[in-house]
Structure formats: C-alpha cells, structure tokens
C-alpha atoms as a PDB file:
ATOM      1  CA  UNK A   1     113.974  91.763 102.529  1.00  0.00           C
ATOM      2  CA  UNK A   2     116.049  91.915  99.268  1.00  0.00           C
ATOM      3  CA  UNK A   3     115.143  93.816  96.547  1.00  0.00           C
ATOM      4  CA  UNK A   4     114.233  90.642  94.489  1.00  0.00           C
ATOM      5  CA  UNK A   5     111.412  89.515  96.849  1.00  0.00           C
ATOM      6  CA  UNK A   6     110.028  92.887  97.509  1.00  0.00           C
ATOM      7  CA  UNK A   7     109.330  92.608  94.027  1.00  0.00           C
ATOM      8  CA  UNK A   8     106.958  89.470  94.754  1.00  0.00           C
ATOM      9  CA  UNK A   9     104.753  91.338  96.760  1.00  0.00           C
ATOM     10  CA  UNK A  10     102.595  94.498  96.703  1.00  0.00           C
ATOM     11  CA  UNK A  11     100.897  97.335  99.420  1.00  0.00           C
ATOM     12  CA  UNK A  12      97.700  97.929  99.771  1.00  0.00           C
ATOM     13  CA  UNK A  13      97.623 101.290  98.424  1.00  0.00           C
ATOM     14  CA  UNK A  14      99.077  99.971  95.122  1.00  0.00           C
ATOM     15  CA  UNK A  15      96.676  97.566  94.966  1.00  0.00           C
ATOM     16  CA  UNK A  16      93.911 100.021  95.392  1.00  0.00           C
ATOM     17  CA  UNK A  17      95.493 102.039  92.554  1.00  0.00           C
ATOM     18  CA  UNK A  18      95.651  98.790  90.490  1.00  0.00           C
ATOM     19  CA  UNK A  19      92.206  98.306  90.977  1.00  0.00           C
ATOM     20  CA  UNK A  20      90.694 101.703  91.258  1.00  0.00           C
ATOM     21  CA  UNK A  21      89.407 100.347  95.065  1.00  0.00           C
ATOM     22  CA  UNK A  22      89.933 102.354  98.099  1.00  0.00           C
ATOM     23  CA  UNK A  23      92.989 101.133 100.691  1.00  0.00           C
ATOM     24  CA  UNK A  24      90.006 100.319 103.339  1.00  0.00           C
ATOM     25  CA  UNK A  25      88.604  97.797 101.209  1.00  0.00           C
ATOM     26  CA  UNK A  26      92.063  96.032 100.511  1.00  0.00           C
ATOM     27  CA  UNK A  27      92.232  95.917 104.208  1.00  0.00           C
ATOM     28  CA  UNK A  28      88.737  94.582 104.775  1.00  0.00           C
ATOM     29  CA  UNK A  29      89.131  91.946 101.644  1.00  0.00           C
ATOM     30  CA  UNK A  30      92.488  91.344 103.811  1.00  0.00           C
ATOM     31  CA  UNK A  31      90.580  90.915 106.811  1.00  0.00           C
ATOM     32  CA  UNK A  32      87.938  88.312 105.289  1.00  0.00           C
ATOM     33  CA  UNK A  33      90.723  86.174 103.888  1.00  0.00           C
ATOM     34  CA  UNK A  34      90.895  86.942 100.171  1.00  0.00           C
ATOM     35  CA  UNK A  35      94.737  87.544 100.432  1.00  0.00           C
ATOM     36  CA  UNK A  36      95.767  84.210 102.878  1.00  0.00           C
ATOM     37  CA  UNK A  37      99.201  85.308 102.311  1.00  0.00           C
ATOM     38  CA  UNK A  38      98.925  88.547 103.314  1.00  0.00           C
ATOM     39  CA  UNK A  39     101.008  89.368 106.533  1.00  0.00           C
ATOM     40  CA  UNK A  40     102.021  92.785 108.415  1.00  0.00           C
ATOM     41  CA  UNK A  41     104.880  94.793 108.004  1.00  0.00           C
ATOM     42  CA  UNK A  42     106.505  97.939 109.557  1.00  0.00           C
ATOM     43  CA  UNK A  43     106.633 100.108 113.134  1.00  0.00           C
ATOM     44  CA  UNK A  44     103.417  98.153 114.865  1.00  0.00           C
ATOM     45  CA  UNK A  45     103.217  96.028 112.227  1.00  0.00           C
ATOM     46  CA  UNK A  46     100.146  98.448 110.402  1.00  0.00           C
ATOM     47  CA  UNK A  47     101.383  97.488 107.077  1.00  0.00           C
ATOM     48  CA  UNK A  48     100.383  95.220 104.815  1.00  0.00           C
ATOM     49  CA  UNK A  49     102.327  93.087 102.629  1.00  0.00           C
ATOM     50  CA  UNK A  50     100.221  90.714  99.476  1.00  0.00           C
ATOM     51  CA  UNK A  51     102.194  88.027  98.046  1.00  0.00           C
ATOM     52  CA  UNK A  52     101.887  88.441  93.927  1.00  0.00           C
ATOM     53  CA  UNK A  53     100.334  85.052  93.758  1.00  0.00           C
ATOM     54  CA  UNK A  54      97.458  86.190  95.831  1.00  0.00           C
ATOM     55  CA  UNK A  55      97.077  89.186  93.560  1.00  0.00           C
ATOM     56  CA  UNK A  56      97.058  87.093  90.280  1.00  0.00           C
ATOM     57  CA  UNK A  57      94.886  84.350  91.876  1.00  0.00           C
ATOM     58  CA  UNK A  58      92.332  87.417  92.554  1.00  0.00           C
ATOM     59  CA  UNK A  59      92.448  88.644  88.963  1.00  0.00           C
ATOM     60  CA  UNK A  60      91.823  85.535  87.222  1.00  0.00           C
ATOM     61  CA  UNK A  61      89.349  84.326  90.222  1.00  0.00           C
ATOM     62  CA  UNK A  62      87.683  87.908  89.628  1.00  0.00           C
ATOM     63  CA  UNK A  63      88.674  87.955  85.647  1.00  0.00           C
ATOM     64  CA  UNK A  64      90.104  91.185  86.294  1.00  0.00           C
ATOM     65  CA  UNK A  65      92.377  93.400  84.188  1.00  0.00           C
ATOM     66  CA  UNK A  66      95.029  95.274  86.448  1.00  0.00           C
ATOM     67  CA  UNK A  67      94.870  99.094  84.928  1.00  0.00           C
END
C-alpha cells in the first residue's frame, strides 16, 4: 500500500482516540456492519483497516465532531 492510500484509511485504535470509544467497540461496530468497507490487515489478518469514507459517513450519520 502506498503512502497516498494509507492516508485514505484509518485503525481502529485511532478511531477510538478520535472518538474517545474504546478499540472493542470499533471492532464490535465493525462487526455489526457500520464500517462495510472495513477489511483485515496484517500477520493473521487481526487488523483492521476503515476506509475514510466510512469514517465521514459515520460522523455526519452520527453528527459527530472528530476531537
């Protein structure tokens, strides 16, 4: 993956940062389909990888204001 598109997509534990959440519930909002794009990354594939278009489709959906 090139630097450009790794910068279209973001990990769970900076989305739980971004949204003061904990990394479980990314994965379980991962798990119930919120992020459709979402897809597995890394040694097992026990990564997760969110498109940025599912992240700002959640924000406005949610009207939330990344901190």
């Amino acid at each position: 993956m090139s630097e450009e598109s790794e910068r279209d997509y973001r990990t769970v534990s900076e989305l739980a940062k971004r949204w003061d959440v904990t990394d479980r519930t990314i994965r379980n909002w991962i798990a119930d389909g919120v992020f459709p794009n979402a897809y597995k990354v890394g040694l097992g594939k026990s990564h997760y990888r969110v498109p940025i278009n599912d992240v700002v489709a959640f924000e406005k959906a949610r009207r939330i204001n990344p901190s």
